[in-house]
C-alpha atoms as a PDB file:
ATOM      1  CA  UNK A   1       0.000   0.000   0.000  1.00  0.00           C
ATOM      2  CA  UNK A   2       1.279   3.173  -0.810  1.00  0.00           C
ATOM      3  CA  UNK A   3       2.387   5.977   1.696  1.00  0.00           C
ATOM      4  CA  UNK A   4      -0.239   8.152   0.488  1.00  0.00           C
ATOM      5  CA  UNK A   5      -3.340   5.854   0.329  1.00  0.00           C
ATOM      6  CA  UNK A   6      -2.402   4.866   4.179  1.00  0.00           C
ATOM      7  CA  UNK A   7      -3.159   8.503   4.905  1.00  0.00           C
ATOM      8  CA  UNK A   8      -6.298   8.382   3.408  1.00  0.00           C
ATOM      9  CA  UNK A   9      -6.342   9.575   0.210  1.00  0.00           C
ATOM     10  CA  UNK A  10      -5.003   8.806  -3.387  1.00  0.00           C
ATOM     11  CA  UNK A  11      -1.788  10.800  -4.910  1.00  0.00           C
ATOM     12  CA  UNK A  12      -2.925  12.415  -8.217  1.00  0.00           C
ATOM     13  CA  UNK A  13      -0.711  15.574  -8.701  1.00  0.00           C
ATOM     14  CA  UNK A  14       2.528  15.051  -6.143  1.00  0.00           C
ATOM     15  CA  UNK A  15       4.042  12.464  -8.925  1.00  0.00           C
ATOM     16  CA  UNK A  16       3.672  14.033 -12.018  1.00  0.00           C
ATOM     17  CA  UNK A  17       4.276  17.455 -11.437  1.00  0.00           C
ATOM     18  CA  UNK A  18       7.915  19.565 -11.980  1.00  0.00           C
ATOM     19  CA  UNK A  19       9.771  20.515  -9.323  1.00  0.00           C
ATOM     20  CA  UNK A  20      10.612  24.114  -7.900  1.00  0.00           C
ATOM     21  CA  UNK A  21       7.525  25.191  -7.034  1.00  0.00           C
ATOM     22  CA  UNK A  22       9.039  27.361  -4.045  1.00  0.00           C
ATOM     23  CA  UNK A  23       9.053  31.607  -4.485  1.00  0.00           C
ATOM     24  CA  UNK A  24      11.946  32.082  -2.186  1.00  0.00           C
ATOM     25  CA  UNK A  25      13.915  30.273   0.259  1.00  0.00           C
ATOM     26  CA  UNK A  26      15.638  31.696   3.340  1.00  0.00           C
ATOM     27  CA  UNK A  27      18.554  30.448   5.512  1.00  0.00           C
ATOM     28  CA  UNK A  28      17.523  30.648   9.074  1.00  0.00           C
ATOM     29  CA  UNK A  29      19.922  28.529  11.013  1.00  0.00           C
ATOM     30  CA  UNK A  30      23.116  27.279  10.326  1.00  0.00           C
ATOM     31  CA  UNK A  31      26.123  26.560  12.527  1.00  0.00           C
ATOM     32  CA  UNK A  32      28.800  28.708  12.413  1.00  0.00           C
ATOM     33  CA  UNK A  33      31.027  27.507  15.291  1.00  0.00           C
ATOM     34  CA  UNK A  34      31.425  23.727  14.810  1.00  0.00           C
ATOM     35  CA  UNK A  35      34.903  22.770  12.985  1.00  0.00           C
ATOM     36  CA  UNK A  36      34.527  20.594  10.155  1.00  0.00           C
ATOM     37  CA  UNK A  37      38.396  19.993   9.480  1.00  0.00           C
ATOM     38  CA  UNK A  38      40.853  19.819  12.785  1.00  0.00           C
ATOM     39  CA  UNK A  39      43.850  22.360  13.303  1.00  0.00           C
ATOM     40  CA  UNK A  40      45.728  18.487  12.699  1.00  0.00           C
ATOM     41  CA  UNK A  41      44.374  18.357   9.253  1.00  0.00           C
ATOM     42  CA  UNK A  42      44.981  22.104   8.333  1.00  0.00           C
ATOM     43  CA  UNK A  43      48.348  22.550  10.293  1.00  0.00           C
ATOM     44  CA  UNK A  44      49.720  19.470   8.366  1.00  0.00           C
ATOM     45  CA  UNK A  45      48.352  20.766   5.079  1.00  0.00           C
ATOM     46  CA  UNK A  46      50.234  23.725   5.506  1.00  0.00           C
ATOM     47  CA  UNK A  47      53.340  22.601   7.028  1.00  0.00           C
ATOM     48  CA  UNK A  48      52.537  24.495  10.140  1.00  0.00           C
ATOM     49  CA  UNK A  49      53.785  21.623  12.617  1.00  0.00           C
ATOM     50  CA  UNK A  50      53.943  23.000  15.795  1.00  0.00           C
ATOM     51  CA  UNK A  51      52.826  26.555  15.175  1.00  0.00           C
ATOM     52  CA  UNK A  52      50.416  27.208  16.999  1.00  0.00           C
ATOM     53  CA  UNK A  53      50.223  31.621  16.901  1.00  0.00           C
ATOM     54  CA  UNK A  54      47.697  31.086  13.773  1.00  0.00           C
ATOM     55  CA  UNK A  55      44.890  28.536  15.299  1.00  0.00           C
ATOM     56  CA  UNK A  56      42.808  31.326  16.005  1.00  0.00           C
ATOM     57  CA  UNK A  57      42.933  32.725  12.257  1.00  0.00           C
ATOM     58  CA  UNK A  58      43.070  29.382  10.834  1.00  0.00           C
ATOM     59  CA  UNK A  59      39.643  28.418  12.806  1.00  0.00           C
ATOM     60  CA  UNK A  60      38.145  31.214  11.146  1.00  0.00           C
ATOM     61  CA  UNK A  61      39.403  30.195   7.737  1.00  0.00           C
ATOM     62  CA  UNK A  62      38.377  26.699   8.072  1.00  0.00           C
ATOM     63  CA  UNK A  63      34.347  27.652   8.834  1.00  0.00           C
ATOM     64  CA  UNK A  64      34.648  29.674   5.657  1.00  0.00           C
ATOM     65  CA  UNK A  65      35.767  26.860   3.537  1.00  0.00           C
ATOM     66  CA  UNK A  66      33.146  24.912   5.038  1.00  0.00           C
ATOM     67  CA  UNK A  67      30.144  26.809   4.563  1.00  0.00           C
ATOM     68  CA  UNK A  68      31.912  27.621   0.773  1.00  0.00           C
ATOM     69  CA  UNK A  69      31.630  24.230  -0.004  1.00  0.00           C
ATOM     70  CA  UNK A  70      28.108  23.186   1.783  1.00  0.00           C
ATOM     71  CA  UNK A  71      27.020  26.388  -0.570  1.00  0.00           C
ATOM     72  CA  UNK A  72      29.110  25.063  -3.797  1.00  0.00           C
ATOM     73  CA  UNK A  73      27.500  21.606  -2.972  1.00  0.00           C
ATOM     74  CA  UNK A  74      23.828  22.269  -1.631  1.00  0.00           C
ATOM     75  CA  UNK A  75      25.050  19.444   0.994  1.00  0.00           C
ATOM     76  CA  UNK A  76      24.739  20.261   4.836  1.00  0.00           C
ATOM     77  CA  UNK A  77      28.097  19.296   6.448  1.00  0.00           C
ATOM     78  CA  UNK A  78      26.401  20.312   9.449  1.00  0.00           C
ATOM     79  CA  UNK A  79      22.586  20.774  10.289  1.00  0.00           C
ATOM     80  CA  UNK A  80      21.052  23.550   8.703  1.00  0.00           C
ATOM     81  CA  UNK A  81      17.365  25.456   8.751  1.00  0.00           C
ATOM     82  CA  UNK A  82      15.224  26.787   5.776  1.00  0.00           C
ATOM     83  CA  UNK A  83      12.422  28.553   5.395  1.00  0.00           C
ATOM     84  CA  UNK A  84      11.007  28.267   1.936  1.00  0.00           C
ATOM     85  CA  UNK A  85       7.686  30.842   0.906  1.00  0.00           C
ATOM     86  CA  UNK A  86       5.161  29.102  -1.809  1.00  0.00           C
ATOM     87  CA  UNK A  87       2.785  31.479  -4.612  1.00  0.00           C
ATOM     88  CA  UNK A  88      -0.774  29.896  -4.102  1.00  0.00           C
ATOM     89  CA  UNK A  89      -0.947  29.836  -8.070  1.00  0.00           C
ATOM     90  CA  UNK A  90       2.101  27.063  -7.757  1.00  0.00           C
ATOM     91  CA  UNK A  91      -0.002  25.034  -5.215  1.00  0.00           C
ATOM     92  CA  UNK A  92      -2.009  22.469  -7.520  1.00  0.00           C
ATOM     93  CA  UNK A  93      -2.924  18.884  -7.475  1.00  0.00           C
ATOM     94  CA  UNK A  94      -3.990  16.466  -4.783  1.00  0.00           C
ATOM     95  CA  UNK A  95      -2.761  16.429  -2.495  1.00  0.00           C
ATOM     96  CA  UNK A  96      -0.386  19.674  -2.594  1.00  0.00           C
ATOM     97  CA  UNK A  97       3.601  19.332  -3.151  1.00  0.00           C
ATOM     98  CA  UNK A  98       5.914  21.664  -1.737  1.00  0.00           C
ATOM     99  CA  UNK A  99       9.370  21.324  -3.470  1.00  0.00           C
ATOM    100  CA  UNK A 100      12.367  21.771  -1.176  1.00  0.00           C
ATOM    101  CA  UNK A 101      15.562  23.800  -2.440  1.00  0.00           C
ATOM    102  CA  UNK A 102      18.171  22.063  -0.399  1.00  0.00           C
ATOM    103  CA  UNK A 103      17.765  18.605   0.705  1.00  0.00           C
ATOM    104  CA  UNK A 104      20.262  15.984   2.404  1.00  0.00           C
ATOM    105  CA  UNK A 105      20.470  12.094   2.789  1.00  0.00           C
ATOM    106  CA  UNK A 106      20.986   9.761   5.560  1.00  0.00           C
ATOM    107  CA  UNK A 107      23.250   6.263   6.081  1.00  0.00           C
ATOM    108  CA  UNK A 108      20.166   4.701   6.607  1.00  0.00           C
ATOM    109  CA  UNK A 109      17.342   4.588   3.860  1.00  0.00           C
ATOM    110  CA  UNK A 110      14.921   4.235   6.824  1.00  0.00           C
ATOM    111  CA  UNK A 111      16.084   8.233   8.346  1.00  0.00           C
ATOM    112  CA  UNK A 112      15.089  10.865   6.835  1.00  0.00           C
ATOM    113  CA  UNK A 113      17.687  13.558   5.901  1.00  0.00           C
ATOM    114  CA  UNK A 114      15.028  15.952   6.262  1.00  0.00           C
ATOM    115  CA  UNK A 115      12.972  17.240   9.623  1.00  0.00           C
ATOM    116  CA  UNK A 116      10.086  19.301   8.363  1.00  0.00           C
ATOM    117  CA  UNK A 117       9.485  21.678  11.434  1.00  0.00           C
ATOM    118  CA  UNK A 118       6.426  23.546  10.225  1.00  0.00           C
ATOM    119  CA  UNK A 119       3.994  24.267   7.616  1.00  0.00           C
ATOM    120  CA  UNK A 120       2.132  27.355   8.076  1.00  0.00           C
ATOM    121  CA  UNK A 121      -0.120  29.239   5.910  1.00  0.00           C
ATOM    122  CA  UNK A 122      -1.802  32.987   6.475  1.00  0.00           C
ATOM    123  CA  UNK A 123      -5.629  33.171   6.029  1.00  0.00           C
ATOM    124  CA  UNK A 124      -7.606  35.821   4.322  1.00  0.00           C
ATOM    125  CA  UNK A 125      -8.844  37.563   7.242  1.00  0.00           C
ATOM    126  CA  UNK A 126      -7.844  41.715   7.519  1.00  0.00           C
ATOM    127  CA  UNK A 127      -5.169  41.370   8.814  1.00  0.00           C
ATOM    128  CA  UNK A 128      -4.180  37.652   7.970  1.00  0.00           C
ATOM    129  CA  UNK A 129      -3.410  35.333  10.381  1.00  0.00           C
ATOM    130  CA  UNK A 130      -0.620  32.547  10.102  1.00  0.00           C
ATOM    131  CA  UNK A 131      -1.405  28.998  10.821  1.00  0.00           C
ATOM    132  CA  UNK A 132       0.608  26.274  11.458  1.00  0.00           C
ATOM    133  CA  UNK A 133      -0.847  22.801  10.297  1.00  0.00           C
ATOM    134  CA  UNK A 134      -1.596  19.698  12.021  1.00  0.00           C
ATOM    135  CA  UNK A 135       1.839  16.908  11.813  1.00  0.00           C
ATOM    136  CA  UNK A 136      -0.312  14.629  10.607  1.00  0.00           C
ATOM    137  CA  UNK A 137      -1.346  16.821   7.410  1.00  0.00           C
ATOM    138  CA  UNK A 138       1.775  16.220   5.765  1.00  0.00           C
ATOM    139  CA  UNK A 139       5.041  14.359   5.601  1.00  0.00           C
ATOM    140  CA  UNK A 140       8.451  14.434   3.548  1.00  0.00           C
ATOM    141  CA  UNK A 141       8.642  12.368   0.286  1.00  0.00           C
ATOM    142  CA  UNK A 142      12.994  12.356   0.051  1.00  0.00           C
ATOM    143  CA  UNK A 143      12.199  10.279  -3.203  1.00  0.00           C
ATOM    144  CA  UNK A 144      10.985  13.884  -4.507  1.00  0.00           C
ATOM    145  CA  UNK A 145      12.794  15.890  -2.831  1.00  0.00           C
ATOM    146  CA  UNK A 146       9.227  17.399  -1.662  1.00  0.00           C
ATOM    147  CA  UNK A 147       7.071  17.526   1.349  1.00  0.00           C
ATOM    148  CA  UNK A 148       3.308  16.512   0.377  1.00  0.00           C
ATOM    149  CA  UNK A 149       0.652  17.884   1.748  1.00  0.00           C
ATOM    150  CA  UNK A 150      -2.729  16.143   2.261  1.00  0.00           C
ATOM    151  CA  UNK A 151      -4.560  19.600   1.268  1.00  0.00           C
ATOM    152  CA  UNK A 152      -4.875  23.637   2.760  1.00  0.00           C
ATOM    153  CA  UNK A 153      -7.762  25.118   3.605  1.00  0.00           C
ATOM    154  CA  UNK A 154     -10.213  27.060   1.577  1.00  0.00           C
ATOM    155  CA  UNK A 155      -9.762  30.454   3.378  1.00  0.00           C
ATOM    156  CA  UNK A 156      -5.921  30.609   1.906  1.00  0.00           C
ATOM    157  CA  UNK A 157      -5.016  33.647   1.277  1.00  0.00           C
ATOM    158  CA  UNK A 158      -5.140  34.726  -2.109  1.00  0.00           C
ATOM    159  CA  UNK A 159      -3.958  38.571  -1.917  1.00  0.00           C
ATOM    160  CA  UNK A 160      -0.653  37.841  -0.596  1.00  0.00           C
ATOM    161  CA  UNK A 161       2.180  37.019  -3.097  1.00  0.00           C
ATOM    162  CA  UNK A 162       3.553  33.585  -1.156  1.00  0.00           C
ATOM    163  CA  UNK A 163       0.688  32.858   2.053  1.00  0.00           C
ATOM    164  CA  UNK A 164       2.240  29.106   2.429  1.00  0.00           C
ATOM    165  CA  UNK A 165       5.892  28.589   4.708  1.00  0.00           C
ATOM    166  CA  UNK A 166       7.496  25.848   4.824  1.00  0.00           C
ATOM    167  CA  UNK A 167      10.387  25.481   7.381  1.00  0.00           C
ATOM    168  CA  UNK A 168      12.963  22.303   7.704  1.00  0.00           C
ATOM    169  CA  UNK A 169      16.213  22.027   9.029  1.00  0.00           C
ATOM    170  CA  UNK A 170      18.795  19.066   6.452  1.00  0.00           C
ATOM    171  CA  UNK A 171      20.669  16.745   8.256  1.00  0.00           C
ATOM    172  CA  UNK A 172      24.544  16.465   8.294  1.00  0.00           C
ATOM    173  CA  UNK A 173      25.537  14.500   4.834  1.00  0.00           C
ATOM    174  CA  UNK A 174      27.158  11.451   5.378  1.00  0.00           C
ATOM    175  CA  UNK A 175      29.518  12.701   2.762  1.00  0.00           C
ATOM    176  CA  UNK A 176      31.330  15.177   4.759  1.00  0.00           C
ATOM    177  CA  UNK A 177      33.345  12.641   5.944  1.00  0.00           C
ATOM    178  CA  UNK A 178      34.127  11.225   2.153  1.00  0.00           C
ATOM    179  CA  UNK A 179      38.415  12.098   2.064  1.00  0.00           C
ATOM    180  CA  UNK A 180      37.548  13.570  -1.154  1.00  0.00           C
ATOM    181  CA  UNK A 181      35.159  16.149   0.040  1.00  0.00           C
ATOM    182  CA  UNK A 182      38.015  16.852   3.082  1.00  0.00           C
ATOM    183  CA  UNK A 183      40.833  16.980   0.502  1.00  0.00           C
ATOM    184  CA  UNK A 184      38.642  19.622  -1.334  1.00  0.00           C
ATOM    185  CA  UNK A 185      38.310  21.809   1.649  1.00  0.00           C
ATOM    186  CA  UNK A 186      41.711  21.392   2.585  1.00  0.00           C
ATOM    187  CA  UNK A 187      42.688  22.704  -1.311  1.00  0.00           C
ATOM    188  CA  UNK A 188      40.528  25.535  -0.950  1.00  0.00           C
ATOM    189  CA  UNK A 189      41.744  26.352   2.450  1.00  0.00           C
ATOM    190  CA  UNK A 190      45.504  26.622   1.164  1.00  0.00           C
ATOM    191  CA  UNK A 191      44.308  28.992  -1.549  1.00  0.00           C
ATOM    192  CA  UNK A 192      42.659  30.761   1.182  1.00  0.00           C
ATOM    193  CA  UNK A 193      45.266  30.954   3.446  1.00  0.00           C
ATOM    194  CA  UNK A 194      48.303  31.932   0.992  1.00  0.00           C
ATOM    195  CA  UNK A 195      46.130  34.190  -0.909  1.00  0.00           C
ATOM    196  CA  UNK A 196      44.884  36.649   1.055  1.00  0.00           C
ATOM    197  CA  UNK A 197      43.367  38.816  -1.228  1.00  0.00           C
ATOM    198  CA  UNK A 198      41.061  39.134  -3.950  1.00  0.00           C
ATOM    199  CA  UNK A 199      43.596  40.526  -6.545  1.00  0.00           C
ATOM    200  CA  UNK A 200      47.073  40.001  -7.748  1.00  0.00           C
ATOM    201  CA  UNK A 201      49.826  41.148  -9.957  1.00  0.00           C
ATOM    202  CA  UNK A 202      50.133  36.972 -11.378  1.00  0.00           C
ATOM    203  CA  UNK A 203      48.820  34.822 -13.930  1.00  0.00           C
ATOM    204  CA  UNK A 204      47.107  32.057 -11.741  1.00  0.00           C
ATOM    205  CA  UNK A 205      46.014  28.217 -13.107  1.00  0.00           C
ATOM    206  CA  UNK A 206      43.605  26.075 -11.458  1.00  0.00           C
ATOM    207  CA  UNK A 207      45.536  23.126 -11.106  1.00  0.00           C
ATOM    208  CA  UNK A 208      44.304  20.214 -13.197  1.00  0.00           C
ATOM    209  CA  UNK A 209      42.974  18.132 -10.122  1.00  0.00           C
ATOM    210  CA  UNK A 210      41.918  20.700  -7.646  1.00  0.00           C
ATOM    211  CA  UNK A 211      38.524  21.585  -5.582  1.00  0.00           C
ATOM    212  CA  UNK A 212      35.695  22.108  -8.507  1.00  0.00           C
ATOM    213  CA  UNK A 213      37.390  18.853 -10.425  1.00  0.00           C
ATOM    214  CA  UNK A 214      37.198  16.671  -6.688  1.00  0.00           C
ATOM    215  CA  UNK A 215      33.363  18.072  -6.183  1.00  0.00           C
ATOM    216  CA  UNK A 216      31.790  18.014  -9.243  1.00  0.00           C
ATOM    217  CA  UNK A 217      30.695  14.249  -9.052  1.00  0.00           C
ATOM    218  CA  UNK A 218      29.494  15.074  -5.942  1.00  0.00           C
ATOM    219  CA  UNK A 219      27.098  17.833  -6.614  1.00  0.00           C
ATOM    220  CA  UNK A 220      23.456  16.878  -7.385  1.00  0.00           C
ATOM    221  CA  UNK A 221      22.008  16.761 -10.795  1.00  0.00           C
ATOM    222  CA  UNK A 222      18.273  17.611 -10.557  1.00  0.00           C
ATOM    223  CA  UNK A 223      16.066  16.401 -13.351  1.00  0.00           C
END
């Protein structure tokens, strides 16, 4: 039996429609102190052994590479919280699809790498009103990269240019820990580190294996 007929109704339009159905998508919570690579890994790639008057620089420089490449990616090294805004002329179908910008996986096929936190919509009273719907009104299909919605009410706003929220917070990719990804990070950290500006006087060449060439099979391809 399928996931939607065991809530009660039949899945016409979540299947066949396309995806990106979202008007904007905001990044509400993200963690900005966790390390991703250790002052081992970085002092090492730099030949720093045993200097230790740059950690506190070198900590900063690290969090940048990280969130670089979560944002190069789409991947969440580390947990991180969206809130996405839907047009009511997008919303069509039954039951209702909400298409999710960023998205993550888990080890286990059975764990979501998605927590959907809330689904709210604003009403058409004068002023509206927000409402958040019922947990059991919805749920996260990670085979579509959506969150499907059994329906929203009739008194939707239809004056307001996005009245439906959707908020969700990815989990941590199990890729982070892939030495490819880390080897990236650490490339992009050396660039970083011995290039500390945005200009210069040189002729600079990627080199032939370096961060884009070590990420690209790792960055989704959306169909």
């Amino acid at each position: 039996m399928s996931a939607d007929s065991q809530l009660g109704y039949l899945n016409y339009g979540a299947p066949t429609r396309n995806p990106f159905n979202y008007a904007k998508t905001e990044q509400i919570g993200r963690d900005i102190a966790t390390a991703w690579l250790t002052l081992e890994e970085i002092t090492n790639q730099l030949n720093l052994f045993g200097d230790t008057s740059q950690n506190t620089y070198l900590s900063g420089l690290e969090l940048a590479v990280r969130m670089a490449i979560e944002d190069f990616l789409g991947m969440s090294i580390f947990a991180t919280s969206y809130r996405v805004w839907y047009n009511s002329a997008s919303l069509y179908g039954t039951p209702l699809a909400l298409d999710l910008p960023e998205v993550s996986q888990n080890t286990d096929p059975l764990l979501s790498g998605v927590t959907v936190n809330a689904v709210r919509y604003w009403d058409d009273n004068n002023p509206p009103v927000l409402h958040t719907l019922a947990s059991d009104q919805y749920y996260y299909d990670a085979s579509g990269n959506k969150v499907v919605v059994r329906t929203l009410p009739t008194d939707l706003n239809s004056s307001m240019t996005s009245p439906v929220i959707c908020e969700y917070t990815t989990a941590a990719s199990p890729l982070a820990a892939y030495p490819v990804i880390k080897q990236a990070g650490l490339l992009l950290l050396t660039h970083l580190y011995n290039n500390r500006s945005d200009t210069t006087s040189s002729i600079q060449h990627n080199i032939p294996w370096g961060v884009q060439v070590l990420l690209r099979p790792y960055k989704p391809l959306v169909m």
